[in-house]
N, C-alpha and C. Protein backbone atom coordinates (compact mmCIF):
# COMPACT_ATOMS: atom_id res chain seq x y z
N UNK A 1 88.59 78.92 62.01
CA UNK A 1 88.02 77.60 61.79
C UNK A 1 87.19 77.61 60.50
N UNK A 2 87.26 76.70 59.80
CA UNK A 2 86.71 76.59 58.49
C UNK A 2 85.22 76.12 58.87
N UNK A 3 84.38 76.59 57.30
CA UNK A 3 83.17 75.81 58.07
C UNK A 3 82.75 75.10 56.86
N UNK A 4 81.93 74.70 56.25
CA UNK A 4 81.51 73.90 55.16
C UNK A 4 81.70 74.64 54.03
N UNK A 5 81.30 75.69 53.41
CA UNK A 5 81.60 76.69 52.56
C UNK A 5 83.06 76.60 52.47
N UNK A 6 83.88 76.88 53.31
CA UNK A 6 85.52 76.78 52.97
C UNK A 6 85.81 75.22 52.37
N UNK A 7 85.24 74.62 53.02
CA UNK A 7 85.43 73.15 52.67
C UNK A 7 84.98 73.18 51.44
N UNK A 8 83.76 72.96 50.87
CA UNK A 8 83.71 72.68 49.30
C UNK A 8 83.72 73.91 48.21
N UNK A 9 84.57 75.21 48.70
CA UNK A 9 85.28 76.39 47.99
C UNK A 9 86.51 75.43 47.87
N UNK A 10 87.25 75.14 48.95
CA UNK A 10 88.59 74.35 48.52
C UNK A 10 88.70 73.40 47.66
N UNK A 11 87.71 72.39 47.68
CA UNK A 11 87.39 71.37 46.43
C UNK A 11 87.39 71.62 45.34
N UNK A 12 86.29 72.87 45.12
CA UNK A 12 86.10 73.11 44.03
C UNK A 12 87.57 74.16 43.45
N UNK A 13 88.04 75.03 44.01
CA UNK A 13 89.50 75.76 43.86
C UNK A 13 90.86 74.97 43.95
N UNK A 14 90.77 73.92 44.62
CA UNK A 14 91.93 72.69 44.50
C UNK A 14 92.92 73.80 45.29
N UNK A 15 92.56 74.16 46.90
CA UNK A 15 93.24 74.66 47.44
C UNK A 15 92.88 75.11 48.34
N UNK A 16 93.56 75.16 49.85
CA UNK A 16 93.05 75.02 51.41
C UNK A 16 92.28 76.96 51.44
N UNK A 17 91.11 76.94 51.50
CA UNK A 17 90.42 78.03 51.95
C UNK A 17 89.68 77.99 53.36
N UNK A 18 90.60 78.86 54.38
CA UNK A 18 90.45 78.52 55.99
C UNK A 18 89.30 79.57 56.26
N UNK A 19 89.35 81.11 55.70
CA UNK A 19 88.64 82.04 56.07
C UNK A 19 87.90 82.82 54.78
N UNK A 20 86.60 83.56 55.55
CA UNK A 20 85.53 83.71 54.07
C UNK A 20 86.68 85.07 53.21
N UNK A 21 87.96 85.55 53.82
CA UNK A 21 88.50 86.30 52.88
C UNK A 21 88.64 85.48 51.98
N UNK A 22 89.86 84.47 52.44
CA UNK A 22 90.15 83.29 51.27
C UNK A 22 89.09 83.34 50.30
N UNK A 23 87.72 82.62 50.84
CA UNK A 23 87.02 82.25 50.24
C UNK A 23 86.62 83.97 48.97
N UNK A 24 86.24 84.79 49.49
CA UNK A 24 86.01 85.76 48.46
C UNK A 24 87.17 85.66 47.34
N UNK A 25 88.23 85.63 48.03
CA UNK A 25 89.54 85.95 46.99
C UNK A 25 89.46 85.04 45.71
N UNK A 26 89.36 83.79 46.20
CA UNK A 26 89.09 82.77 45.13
C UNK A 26 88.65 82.90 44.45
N UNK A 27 86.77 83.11 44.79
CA UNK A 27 86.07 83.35 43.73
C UNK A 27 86.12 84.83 42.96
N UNK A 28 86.89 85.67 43.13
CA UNK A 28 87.13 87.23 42.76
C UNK A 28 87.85 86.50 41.55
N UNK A 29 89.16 85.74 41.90
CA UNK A 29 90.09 85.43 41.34
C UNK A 29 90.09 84.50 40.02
N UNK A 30 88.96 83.42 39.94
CA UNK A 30 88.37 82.76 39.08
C UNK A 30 87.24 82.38 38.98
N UNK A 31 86.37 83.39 38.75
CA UNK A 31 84.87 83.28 38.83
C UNK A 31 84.40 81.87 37.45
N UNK A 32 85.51 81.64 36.37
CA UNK A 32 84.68 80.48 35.58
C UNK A 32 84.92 79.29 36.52
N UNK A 33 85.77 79.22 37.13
CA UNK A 33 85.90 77.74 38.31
C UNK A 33 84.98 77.55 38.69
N UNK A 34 84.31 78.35 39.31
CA UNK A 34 83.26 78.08 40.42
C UNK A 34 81.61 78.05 39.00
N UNK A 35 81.35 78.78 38.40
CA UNK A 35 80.84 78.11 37.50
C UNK A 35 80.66 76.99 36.54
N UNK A 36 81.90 77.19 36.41
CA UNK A 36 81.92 75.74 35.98
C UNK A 36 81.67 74.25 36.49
N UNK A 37 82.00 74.57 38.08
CA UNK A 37 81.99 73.25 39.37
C UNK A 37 80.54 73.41 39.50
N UNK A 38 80.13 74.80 39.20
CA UNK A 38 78.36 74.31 39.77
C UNK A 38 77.91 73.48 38.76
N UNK A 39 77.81 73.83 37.37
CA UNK A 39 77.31 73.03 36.28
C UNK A 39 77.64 71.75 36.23
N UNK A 40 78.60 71.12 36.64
CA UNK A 40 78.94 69.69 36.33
C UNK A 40 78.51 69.49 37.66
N UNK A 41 78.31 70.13 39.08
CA UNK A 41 77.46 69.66 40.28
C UNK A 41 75.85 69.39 39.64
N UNK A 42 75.30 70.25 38.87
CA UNK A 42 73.86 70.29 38.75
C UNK A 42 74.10 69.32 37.25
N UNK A 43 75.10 69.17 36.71
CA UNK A 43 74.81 67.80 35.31
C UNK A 43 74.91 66.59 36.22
N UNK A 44 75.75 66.70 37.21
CA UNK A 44 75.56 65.12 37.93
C UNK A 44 74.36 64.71 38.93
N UNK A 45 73.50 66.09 39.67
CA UNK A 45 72.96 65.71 40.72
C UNK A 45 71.19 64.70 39.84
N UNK A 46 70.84 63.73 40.40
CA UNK A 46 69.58 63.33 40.07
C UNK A 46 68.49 64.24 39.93
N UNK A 47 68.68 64.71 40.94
CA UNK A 47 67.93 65.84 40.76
C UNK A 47 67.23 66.99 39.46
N UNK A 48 68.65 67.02 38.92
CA UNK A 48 68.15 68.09 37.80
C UNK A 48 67.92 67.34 36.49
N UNK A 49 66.94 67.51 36.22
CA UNK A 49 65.89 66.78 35.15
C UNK A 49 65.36 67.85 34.13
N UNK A 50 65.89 68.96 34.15
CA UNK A 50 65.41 70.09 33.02
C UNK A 50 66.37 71.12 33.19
N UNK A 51 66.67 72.11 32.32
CA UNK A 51 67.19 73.76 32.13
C UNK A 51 66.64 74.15 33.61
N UNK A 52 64.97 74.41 33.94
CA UNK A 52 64.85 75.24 34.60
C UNK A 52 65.09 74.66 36.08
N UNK A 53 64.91 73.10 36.15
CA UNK A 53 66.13 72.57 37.99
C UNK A 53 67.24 72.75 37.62
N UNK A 54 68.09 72.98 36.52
CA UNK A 54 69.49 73.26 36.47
C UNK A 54 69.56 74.40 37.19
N UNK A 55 68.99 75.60 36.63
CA UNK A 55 68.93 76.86 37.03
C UNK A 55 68.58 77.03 38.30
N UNK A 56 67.50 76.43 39.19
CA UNK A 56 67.06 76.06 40.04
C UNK A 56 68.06 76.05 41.40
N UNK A 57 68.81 74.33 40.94
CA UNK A 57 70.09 74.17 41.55
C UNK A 57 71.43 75.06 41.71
N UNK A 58 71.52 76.49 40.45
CA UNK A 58 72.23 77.20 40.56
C UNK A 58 71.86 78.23 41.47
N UNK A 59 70.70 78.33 41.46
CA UNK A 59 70.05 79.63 42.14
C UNK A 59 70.75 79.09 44.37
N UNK A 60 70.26 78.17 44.19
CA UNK A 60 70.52 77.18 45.62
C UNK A 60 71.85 77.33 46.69
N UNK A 61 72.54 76.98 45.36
CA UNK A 61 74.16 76.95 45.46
C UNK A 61 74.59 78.64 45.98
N UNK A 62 73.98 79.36 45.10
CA UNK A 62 74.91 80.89 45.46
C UNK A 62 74.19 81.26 46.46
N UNK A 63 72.87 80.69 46.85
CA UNK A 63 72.59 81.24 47.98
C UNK A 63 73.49 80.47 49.35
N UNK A 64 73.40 78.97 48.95
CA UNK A 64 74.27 78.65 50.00
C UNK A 64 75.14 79.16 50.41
N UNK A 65 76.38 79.56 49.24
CA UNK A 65 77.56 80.37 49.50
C UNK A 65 77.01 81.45 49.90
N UNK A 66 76.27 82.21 49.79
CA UNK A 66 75.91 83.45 50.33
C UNK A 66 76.68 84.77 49.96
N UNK A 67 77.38 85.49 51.26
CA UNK A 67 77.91 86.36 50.92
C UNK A 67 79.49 86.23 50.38
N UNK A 68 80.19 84.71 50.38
CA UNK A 68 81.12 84.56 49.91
C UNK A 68 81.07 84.97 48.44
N UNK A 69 80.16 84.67 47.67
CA UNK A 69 80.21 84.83 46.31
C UNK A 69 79.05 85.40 45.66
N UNK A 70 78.66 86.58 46.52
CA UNK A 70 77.43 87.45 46.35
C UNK A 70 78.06 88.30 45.55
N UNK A 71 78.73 88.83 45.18
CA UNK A 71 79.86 90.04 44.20
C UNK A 71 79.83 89.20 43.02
N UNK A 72 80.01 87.95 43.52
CA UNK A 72 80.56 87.23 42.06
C UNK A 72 79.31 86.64 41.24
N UNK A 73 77.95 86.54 42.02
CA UNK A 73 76.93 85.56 41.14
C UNK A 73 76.37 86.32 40.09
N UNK A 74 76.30 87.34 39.51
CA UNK A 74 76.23 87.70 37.92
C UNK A 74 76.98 86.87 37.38
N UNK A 75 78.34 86.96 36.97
CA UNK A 75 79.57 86.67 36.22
C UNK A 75 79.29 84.80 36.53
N UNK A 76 78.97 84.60 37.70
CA UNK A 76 78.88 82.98 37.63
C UNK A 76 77.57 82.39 37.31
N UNK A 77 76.59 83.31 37.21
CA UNK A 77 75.30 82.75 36.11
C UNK A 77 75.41 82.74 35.07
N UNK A 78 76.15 83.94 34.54
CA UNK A 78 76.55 84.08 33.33
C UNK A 78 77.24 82.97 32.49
N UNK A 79 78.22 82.23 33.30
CA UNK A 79 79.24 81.64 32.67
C UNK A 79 78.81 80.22 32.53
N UNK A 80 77.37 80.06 33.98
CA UNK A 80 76.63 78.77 33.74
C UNK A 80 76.03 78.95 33.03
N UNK A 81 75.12 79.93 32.70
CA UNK A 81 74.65 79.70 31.23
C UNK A 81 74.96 79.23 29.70
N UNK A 82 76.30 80.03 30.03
CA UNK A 82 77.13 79.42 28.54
C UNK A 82 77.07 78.25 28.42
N UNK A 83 77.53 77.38 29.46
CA UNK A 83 77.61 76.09 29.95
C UNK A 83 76.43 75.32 29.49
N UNK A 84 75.05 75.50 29.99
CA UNK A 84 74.08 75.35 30.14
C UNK A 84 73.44 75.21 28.47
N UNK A 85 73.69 76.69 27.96
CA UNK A 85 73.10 76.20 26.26
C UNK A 85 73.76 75.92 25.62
N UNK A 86 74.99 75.49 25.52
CA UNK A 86 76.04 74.47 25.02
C UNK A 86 75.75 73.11 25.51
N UNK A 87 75.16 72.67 26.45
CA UNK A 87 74.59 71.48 26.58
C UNK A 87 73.69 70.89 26.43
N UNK A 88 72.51 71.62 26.31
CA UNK A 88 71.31 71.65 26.14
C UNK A 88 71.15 71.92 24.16
């Protein structure tokens, strides 16, 4: 049974993720996706009003995902950052 995490891993991967393997595989598999989906999550949310709630909101997110994308959150801070001072 999927639980919310599979649900908006699939959104953001544009593809049915039922179990947290799935879910690791994904993000193993394209760690700029999921960086990239956070940054345009934290450029759209009201919420983020500076660099450091951007960062904030990123910090949030990988904890949400947790251990799905605990391997992967170096490489996906990393890649929000790029993101991040290219926009800024």
């Amino acid at each position: 049974m999927s639980d919310t995490r599979h649900r908006q891993l699939s959104r953001i991967y544009g593809k049915t993720i039922e179990t947290d393997r799935d879910a690791r595989a994904a993000v193993a598999g394209a760690l700029g996706i999921l960086a990239s989906a956070l940054f345009m999550e934290a450029v759209e949310s009201d919420d983020v009003t500076s660099l450091d709630s951007a960062r904030t909101y990123l910090e949030d997110r990988i904890a949400f995902f947790g251990d799905l994308a605990s391997a992967a959150a170096g490489a996906v801070r990393t890649g929000f950052e790029e993101r991040l001072h290219a926009w800024a």
